[in-house]
Protein backbone atom coordinates (compact mmCIF):
# COMPACT_ATOMS: atom_id res chain seq x y z
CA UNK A 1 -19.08 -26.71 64.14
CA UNK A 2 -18.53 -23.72 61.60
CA UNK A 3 -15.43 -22.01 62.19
CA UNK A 4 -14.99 -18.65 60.32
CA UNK A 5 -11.47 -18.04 58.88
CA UNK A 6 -10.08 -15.40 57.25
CA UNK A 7 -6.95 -14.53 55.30
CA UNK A 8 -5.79 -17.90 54.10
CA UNK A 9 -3.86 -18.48 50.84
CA UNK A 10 -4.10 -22.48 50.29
CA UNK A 11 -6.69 -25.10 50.93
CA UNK A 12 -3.70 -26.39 53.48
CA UNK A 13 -3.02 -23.11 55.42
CA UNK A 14 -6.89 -22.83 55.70
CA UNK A 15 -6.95 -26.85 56.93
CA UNK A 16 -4.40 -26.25 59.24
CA UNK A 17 -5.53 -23.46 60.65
CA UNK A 18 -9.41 -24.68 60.76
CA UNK A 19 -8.16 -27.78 62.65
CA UNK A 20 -5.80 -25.41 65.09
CA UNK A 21 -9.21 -23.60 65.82
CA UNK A 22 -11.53 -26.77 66.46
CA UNK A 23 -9.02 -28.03 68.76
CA UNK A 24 -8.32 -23.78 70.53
CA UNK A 25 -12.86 -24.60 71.02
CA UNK A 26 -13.04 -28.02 72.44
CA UNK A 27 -10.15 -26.89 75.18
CA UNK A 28 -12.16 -23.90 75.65
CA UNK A 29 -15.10 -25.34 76.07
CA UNK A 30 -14.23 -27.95 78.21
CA UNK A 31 -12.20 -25.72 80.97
CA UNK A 32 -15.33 -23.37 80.83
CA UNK A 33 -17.98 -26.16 81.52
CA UNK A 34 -15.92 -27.99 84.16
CA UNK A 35 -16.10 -24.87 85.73
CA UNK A 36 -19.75 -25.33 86.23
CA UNK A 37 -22.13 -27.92 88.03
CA UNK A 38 -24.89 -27.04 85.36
CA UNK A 39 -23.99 -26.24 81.90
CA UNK A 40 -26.51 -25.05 79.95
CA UNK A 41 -24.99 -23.60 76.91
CA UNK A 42 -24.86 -26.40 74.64
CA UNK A 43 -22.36 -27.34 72.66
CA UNK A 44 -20.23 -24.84 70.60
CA UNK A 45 -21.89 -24.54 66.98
CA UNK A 46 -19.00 -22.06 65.85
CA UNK A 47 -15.58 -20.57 66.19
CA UNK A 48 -13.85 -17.04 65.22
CA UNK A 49 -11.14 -14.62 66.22
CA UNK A 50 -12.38 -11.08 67.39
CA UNK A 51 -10.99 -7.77 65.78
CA UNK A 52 -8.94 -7.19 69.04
CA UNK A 53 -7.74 -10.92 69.27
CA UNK A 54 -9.94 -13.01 71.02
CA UNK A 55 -10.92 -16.06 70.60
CA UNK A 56 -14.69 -16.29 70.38
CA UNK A 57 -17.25 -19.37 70.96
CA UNK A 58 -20.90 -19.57 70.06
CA UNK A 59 -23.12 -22.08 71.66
CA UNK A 60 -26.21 -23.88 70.65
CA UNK A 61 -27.79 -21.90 73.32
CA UNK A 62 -26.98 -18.57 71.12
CA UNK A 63 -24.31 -17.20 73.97
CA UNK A 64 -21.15 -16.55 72.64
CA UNK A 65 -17.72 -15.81 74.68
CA UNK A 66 -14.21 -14.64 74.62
CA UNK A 67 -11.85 -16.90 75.50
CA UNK A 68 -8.17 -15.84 76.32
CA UNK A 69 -5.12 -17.66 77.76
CA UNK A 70 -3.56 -16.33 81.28
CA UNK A 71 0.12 -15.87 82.20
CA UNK A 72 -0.65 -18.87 84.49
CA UNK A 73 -1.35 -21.07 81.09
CA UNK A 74 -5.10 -21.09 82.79
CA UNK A 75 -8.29 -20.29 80.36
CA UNK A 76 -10.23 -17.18 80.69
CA UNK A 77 -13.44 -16.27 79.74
CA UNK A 78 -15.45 -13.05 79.50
């Protein structure tokens, strides 16, 4: 999966935070396709952080989402 990362200053601080975002997809992804009897999206192929926030997935389908934590500690997507 390519995960685009910006603003890093080390080769650790851009591991770290590559790994933190792998990890932010695969939970995202899995709460969103448990949520349906047919997935059809595919894997994700890549992971990013919106301008307002967000975190973003792109599937091998081409769909992309926004993915944001609720109060309730519940994923969201839009």
């Amino acid at each position: 999966m390519d995960v685009v990362i910006r603003d890093t200053k080390t080769i650790a601080e851009f591991k770290a935070k590559k790994a933190i975002m792998e990890a932010r997809a695969a939970d995202c992804y899995a709460a969103h396709r448990a949520a349906f009897e047919n997935w059809t999206d595919g894997d994700p192929v890549k992971a990013l952080y919106s301008w307002d926030g967000s975190f973003i997935v792109e599937y091998a389908s081409g769909r992309w989402w926004h993915y944001r934590e609720t109060s309730s500690g519940e994923v969201e997507w839009y």
